[in-house]
C-alpha atoms as a PDB file:
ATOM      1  CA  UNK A   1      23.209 158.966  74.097  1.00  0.00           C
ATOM      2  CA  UNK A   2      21.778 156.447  71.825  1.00  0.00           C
ATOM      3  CA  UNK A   3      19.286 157.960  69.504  1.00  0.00           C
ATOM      4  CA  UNK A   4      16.167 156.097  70.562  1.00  0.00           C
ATOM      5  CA  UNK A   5      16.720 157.727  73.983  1.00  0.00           C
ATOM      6  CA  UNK A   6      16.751 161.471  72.337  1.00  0.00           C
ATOM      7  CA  UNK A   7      12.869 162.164  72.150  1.00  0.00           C
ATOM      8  CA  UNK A   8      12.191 160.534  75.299  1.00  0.00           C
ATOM      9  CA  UNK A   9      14.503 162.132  77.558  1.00  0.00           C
ATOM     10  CA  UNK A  10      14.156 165.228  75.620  1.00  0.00           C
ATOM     11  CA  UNK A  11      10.713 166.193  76.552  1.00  0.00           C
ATOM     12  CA  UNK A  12      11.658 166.135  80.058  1.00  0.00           C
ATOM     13  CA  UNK A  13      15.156 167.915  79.708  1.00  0.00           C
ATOM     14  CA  UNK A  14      13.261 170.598  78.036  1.00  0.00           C
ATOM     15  CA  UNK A  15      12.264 171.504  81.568  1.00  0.00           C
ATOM     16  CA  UNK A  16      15.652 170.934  83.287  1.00  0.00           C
ATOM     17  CA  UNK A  17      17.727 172.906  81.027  1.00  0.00           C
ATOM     18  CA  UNK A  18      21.382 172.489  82.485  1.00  0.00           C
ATOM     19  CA  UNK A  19      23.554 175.311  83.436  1.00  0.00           C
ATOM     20  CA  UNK A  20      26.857 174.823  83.905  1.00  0.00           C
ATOM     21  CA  UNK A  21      27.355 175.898  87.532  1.00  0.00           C
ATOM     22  CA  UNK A  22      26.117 172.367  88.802  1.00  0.00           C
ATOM     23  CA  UNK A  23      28.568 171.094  91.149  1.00  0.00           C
ATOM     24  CA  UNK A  24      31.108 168.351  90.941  1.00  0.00           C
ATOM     25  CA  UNK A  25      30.816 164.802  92.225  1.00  0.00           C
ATOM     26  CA  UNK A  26      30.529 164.566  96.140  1.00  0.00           C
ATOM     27  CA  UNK A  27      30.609 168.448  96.653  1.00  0.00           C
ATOM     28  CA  UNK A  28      27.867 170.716  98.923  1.00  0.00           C
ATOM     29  CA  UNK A  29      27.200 174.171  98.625  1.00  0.00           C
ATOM     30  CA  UNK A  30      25.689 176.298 100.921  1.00  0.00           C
ATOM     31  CA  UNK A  31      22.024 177.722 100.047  1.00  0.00           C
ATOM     32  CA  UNK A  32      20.026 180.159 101.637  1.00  0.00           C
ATOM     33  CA  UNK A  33      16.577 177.918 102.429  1.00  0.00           C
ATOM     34  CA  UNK A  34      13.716 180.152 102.822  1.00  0.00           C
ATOM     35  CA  UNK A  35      10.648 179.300 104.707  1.00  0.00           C
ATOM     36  CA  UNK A  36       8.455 177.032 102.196  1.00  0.00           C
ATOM     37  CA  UNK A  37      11.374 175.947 100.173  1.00  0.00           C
ATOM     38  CA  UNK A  38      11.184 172.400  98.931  1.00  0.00           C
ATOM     39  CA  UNK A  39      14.286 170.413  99.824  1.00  0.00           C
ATOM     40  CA  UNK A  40      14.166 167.550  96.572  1.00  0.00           C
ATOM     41  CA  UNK A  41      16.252 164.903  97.313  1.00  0.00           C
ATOM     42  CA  UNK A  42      16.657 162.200  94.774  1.00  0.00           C
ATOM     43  CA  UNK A  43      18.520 158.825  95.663  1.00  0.00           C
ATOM     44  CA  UNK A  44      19.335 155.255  94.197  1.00  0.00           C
ATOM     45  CA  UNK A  45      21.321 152.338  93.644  1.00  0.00           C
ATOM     46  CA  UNK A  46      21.722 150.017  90.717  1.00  0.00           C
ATOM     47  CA  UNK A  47      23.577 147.328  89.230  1.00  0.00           C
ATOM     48  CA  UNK A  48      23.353 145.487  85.989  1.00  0.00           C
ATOM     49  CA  UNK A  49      25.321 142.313  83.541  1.00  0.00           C
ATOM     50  CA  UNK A  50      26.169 142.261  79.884  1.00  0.00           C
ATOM     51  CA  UNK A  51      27.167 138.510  78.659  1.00  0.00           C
ATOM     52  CA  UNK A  52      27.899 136.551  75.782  1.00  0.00           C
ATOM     53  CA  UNK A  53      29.480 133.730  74.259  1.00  0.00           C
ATOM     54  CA  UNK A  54      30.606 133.782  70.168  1.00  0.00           C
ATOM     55  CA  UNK A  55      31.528 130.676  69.258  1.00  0.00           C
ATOM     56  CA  UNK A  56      34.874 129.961  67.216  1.00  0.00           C
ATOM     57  CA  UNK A  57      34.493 130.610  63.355  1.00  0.00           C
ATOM     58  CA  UNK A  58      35.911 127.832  61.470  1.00  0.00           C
ATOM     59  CA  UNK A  59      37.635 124.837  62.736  1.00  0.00           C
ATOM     60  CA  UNK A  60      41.027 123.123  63.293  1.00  0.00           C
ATOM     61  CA  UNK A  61      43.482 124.828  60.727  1.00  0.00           C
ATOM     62  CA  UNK A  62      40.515 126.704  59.229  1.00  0.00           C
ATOM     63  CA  UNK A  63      39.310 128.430  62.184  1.00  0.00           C
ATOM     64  CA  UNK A  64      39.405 132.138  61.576  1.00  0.00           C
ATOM     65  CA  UNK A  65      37.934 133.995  64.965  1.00  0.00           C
ATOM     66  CA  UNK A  66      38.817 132.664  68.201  1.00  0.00           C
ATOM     67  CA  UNK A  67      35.827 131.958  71.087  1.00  0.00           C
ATOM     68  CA  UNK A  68      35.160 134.247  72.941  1.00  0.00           C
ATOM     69  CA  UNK A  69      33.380 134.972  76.431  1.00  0.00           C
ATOM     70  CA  UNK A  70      32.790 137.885  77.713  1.00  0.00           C
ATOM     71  CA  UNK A  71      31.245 139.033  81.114  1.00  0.00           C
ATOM     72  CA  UNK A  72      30.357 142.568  82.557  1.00  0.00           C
ATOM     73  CA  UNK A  73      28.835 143.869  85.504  1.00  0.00           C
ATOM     74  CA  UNK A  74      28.301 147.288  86.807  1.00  0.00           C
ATOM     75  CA  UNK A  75      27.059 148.562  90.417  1.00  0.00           C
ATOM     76  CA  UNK A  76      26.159 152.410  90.859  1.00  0.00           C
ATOM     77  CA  UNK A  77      24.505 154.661  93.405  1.00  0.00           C
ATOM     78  CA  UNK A  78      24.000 158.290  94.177  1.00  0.00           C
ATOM     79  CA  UNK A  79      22.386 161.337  95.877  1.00  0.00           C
ATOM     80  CA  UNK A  80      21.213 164.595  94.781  1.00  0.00           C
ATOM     81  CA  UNK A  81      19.468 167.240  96.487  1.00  0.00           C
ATOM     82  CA  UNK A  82      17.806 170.670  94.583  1.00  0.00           C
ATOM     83  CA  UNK A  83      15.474 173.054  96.776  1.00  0.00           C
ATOM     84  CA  UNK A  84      12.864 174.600  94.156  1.00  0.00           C
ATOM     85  CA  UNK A  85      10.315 177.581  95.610  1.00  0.00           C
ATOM     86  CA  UNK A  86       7.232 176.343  97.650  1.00  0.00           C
ATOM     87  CA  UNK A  87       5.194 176.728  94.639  1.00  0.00           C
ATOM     88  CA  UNK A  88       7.219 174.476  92.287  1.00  0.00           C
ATOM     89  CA  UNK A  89       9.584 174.916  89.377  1.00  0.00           C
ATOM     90  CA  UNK A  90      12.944 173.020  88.435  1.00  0.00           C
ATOM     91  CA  UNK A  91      16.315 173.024  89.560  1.00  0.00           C
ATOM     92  CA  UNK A  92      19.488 171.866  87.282  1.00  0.00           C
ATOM     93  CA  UNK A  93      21.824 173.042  90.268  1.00  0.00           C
ATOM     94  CA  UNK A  94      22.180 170.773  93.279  1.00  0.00           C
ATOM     95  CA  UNK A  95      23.164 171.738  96.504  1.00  0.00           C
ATOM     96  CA  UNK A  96      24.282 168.503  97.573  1.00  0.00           C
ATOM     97  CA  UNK A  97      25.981 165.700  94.712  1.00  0.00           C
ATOM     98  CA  UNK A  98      27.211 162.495  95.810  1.00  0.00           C
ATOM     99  CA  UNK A  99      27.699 159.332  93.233  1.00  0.00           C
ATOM    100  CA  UNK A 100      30.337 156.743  92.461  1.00  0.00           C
ATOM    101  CA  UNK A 101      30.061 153.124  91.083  1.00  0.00           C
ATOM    102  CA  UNK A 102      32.497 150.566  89.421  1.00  0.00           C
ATOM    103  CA  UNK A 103      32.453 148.769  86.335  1.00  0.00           C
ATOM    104  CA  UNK A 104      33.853 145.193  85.796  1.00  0.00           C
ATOM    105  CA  UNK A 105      34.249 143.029  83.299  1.00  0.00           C
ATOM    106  CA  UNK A 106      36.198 140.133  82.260  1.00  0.00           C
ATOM    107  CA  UNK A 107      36.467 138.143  78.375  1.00  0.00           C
ATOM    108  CA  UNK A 108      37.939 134.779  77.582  1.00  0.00           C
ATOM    109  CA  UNK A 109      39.410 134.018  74.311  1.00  0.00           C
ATOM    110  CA  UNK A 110      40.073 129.959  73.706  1.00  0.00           C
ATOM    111  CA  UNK A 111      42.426 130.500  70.243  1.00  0.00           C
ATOM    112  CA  UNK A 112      42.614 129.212  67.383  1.00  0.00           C
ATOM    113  CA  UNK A 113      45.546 126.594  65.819  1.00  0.00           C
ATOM    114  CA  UNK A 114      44.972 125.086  70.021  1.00  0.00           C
ATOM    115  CA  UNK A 115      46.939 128.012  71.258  1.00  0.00           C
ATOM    116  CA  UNK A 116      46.787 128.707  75.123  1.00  0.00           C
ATOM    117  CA  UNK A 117      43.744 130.473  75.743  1.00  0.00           C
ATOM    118  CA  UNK A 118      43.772 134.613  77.020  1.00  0.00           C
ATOM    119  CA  UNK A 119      41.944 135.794  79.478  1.00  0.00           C
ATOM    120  CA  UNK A 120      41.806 139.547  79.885  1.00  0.00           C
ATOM    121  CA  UNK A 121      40.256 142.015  82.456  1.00  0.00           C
ATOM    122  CA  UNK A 122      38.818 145.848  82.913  1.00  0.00           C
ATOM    123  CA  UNK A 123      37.202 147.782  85.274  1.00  0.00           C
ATOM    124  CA  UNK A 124      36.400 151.630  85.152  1.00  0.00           C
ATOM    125  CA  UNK A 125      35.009 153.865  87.998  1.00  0.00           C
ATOM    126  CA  UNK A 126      31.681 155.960  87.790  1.00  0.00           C
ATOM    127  CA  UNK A 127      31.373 159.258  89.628  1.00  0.00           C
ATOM    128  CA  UNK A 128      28.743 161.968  89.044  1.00  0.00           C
ATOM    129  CA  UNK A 129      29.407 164.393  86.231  1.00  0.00           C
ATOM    130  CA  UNK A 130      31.453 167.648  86.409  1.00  0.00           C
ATOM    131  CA  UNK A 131      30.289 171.273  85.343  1.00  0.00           C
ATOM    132  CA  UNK A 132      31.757 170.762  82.246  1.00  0.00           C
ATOM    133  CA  UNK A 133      28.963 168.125  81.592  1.00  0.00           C
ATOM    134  CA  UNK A 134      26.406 170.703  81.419  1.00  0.00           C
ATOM    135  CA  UNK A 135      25.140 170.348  77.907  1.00  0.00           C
ATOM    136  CA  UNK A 136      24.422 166.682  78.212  1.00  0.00           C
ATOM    137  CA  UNK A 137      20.453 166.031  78.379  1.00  0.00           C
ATOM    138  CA  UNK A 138      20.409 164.082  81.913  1.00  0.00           C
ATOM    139  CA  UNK A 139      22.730 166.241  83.499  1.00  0.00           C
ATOM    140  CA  UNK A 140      21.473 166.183  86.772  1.00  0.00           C
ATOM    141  CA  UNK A 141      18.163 168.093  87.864  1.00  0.00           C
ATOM    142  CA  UNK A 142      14.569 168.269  88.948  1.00  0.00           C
ATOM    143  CA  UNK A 143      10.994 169.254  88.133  1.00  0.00           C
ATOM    144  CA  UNK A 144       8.042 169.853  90.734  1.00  0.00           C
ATOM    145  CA  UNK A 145       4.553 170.550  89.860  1.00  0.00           C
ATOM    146  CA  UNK A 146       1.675 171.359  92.210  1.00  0.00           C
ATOM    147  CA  UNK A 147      -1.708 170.658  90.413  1.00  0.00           C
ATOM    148  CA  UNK A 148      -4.919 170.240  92.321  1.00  0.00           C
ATOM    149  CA  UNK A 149      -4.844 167.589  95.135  1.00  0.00           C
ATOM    150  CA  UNK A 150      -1.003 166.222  94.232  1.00  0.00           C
ATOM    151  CA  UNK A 151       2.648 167.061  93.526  1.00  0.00           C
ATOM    152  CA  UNK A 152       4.371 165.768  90.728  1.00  0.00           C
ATOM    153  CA  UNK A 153       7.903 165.256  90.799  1.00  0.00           C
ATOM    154  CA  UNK A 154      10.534 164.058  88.104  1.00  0.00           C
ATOM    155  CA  UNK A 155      14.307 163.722  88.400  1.00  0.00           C
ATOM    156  CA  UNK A 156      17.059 163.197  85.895  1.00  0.00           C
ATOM    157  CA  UNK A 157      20.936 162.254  86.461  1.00  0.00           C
ATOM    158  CA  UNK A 158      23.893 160.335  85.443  1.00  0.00           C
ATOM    159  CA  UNK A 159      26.957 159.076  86.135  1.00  0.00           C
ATOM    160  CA  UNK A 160      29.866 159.389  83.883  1.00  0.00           C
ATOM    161  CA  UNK A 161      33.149 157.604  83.292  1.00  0.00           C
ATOM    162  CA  UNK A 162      35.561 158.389  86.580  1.00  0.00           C
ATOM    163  CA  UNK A 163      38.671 158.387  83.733  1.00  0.00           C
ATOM    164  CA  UNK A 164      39.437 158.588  80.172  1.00  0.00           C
ATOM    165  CA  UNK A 165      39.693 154.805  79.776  1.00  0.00           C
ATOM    166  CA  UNK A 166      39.794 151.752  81.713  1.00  0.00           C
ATOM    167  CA  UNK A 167      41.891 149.555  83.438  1.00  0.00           C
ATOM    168  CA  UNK A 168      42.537 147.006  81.326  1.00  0.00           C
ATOM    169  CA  UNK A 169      44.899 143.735  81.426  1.00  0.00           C
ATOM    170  CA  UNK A 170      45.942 141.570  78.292  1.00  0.00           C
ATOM    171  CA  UNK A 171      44.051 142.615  75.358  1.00  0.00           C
ATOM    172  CA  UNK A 172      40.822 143.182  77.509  1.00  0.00           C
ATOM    173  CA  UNK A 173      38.066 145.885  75.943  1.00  0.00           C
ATOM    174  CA  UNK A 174      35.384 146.906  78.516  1.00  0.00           C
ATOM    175  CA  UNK A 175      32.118 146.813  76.134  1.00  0.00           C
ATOM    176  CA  UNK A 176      29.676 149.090  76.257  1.00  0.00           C
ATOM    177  CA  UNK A 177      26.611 147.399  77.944  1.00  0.00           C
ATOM    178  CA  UNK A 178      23.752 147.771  75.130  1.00  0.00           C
ATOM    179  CA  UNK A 179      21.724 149.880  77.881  1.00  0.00           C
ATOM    180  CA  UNK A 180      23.511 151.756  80.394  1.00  0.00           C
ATOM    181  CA  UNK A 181      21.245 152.866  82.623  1.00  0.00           C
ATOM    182  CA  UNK A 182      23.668 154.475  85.374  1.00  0.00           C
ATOM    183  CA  UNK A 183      24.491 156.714  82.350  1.00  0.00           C
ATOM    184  CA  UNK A 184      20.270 157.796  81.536  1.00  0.00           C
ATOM    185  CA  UNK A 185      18.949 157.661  85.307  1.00  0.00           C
ATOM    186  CA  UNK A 186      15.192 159.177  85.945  1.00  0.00           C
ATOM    187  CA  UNK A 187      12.268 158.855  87.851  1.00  0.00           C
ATOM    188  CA  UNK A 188       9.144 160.660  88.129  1.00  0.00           C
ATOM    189  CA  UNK A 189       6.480 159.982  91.349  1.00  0.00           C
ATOM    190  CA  UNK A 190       3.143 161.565  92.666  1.00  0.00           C
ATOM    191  CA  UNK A 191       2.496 162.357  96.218  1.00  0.00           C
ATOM    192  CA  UNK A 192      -0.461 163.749  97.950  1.00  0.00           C
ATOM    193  CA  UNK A 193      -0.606 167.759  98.524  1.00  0.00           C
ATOM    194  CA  UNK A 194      -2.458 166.858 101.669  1.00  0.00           C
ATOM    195  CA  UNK A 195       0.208 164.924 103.453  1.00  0.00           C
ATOM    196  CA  UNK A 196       2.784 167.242 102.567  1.00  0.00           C
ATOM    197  CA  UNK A 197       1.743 169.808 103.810  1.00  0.00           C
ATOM    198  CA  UNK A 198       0.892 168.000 107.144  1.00  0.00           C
ATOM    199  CA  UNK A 199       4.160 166.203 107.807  1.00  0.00           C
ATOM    200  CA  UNK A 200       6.274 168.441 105.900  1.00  0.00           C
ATOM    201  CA  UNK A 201       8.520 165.450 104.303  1.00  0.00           C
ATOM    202  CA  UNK A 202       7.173 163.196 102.404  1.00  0.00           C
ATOM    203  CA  UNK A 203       9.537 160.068 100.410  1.00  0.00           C
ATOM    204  CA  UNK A 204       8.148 157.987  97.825  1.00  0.00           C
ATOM    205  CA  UNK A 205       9.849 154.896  96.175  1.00  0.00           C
ATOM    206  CA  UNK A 206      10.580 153.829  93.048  1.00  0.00           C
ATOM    207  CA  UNK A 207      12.057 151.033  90.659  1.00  0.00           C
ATOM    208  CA  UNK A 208      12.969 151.190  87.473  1.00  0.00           C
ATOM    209  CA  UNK A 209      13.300 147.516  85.449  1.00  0.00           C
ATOM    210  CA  UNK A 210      12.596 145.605  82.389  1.00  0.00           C
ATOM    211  CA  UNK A 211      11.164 148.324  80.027  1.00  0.00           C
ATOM    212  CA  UNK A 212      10.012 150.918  82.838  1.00  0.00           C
ATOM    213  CA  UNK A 213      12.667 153.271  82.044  1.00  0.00           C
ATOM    214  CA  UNK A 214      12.155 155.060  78.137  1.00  0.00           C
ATOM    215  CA  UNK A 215       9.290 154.202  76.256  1.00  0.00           C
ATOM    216  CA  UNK A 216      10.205 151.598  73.318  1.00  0.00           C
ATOM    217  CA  UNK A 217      13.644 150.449  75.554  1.00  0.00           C
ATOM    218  CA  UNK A 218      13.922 147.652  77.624  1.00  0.00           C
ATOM    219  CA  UNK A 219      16.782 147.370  80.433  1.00  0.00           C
ATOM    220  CA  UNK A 220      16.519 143.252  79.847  1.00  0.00           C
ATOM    221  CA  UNK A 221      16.937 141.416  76.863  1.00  0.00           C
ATOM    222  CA  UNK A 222      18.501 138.006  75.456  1.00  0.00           C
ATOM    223  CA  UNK A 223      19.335 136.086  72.303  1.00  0.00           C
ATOM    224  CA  UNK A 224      20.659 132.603  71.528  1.00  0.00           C
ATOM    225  CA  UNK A 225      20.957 131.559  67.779  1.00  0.00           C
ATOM    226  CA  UNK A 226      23.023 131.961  64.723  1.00  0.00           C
ATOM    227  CA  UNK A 227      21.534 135.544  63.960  1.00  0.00           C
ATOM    228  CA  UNK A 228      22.433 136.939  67.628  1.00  0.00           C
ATOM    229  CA  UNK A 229      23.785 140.462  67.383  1.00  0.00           C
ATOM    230  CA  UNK A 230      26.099 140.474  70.270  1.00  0.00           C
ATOM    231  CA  UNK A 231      26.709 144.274  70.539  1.00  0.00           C
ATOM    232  CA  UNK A 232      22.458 144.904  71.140  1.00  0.00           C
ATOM    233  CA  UNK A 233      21.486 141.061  72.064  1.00  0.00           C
ATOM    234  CA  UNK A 234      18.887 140.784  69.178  1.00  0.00           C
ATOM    235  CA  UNK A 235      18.348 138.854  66.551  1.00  0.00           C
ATOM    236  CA  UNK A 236      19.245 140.011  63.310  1.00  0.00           C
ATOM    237  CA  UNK A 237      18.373 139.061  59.390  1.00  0.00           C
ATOM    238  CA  UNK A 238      21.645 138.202  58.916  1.00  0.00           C
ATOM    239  CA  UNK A 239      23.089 134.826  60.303  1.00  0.00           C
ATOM    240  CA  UNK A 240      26.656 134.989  61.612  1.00  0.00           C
ATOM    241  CA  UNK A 241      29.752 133.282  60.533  1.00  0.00           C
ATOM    242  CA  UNK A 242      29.651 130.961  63.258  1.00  0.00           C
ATOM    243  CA  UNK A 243      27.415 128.910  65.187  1.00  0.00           C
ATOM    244  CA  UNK A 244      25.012 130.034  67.381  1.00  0.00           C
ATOM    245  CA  UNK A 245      25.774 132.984  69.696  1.00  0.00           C
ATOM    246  CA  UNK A 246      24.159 133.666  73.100  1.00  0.00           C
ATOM    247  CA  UNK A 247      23.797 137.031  74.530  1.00  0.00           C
ATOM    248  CA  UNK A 248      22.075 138.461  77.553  1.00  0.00           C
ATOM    249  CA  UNK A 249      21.788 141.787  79.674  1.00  0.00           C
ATOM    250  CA  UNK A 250      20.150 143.159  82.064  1.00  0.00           C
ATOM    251  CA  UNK A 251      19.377 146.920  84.316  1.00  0.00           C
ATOM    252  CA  UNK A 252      17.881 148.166  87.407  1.00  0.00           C
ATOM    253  CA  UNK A 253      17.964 150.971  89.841  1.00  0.00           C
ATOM    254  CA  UNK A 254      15.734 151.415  92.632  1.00  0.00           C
ATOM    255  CA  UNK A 255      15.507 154.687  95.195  1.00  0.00           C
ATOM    256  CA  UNK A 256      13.491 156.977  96.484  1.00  0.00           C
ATOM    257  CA  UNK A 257      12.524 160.551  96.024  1.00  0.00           C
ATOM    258  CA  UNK A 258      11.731 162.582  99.156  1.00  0.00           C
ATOM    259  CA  UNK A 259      10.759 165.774  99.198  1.00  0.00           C
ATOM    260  CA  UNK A 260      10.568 168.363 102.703  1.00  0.00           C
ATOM    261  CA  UNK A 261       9.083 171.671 103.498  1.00  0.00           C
ATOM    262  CA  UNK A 262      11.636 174.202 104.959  1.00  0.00           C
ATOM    263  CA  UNK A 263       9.743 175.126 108.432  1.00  0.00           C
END
């Protein structure tokens, strides 16, 4: 988890502290609902792109690093449900977990010395995370508070790497979008106590973009000059070798979070 995340994220893990009998992707367990149980159910889909384009360093004979493009995309979505008591509480154990999603990406590399350029290609599958996952902060989970006239509820989860490493072809590298967001996935909305308690399931939506997600962290962001960090897509002190870079990225998930009274 990048560091910047940490304190963010943190504050709400403290109340979703993960145990490791959380169940593995697409699995359901039976529970034993009880009359007032809250069923939490919290559900999304996202997708996001990571480009750039590093021009060659050095020319003709002297050229030194090839050009290179490279282009990633990512698609995601999931399902997890948690029943908490009628008065509130968390959950870190779903009774229902259900998430996959697919990574893509392809990078061009025109050579130096006029060599034929390469073109290479990865992809990598996301499913939800495994017991074994259970010390990682946004392992999956859920928080529900009942104060005064409204109930507060906030929902962590992930997805994780399906395998060790991608699929890659020719000398292809699958890079490491500068946010992942599939990989840091939460939500938090308010609904009335009122109309809970009259319909008895009540779903609220949400979308997370631009810098919605952690304070201080954007899910969009862009560069296009000399000093263009391709790895983060800002602009650093330091000009690069070459001439100017462009980079570009971009993340968002929307979903909803529904929550029902056992009757």
């Amino acid at each position: 988890m990048p560091p910047k995340l940490v304190g963010t994220v943190a504050v709400m893990a403290a109340l979703l502290v993960p145990a490791p009998s959380a169940l593995a992707a697409g699995h359901t367990r039976a529970a034993a609902l009880a009359k007032g149980d809250l069923v939490v159910t919290f559900s999304g889909a996202g997708s996001g792109s990571y480009r750039f384009h590093e021009p060659a360093v050095g020319a003709g004979s002297a050229c030194r690093v090839a050009d290179t493009t490279y282009n990633e995309t990512d698609s995601y979505h999931w399902i997890y449900r948690f029943v908490v008591p009628p008065t509130g509480g968390s959950s870190d154990t779903p009774i229902a977990l259900s998430a996959e999603g697919q990574l893509s990406a392809n990078q061009q590399l025109l050579q130096c010395a006029g060599n034929a350029a390469v073109t290479s290609t990865c992809s990598q599958g996301l499913r939800a995370p495994l017991p074994t996952n259970g010390a990682d902060l946004t392992y999956p989970g859920v928080t529900v508070g009942l104060v005064g006239r409204s109930v507060t509820v906030g929902a962590l989860g992930e997805l994780v790497p399906a395998t060790p490493q991608p699929l890659c072809s020719g000398i292809g590298v699958l890079l490491p979008n500068p946010v992942e967001a599939f990989a840091e996935l939460q939500a938090n909305v308010s609904i009335s106590r009122a109309d809970l308690a009259s319909s008895g399931d009540v779903t609220k939506r949400y979308t997370i973009a631009g810098s919605s997600l952690y304070a201080g962290v954007a899910l969009s962001g862009s560069c296009n000059s000399a000093n263009c960090d391709t790895a983060t897509c800002v602009s650093t002190a330091t000009p690069g070798g070459g001439g100017p870079s462009a980079c570009s990225f971009n993340e968002s998930y929307t979903g909803t979070i529904e929550v029902r009274v056992v009757r």
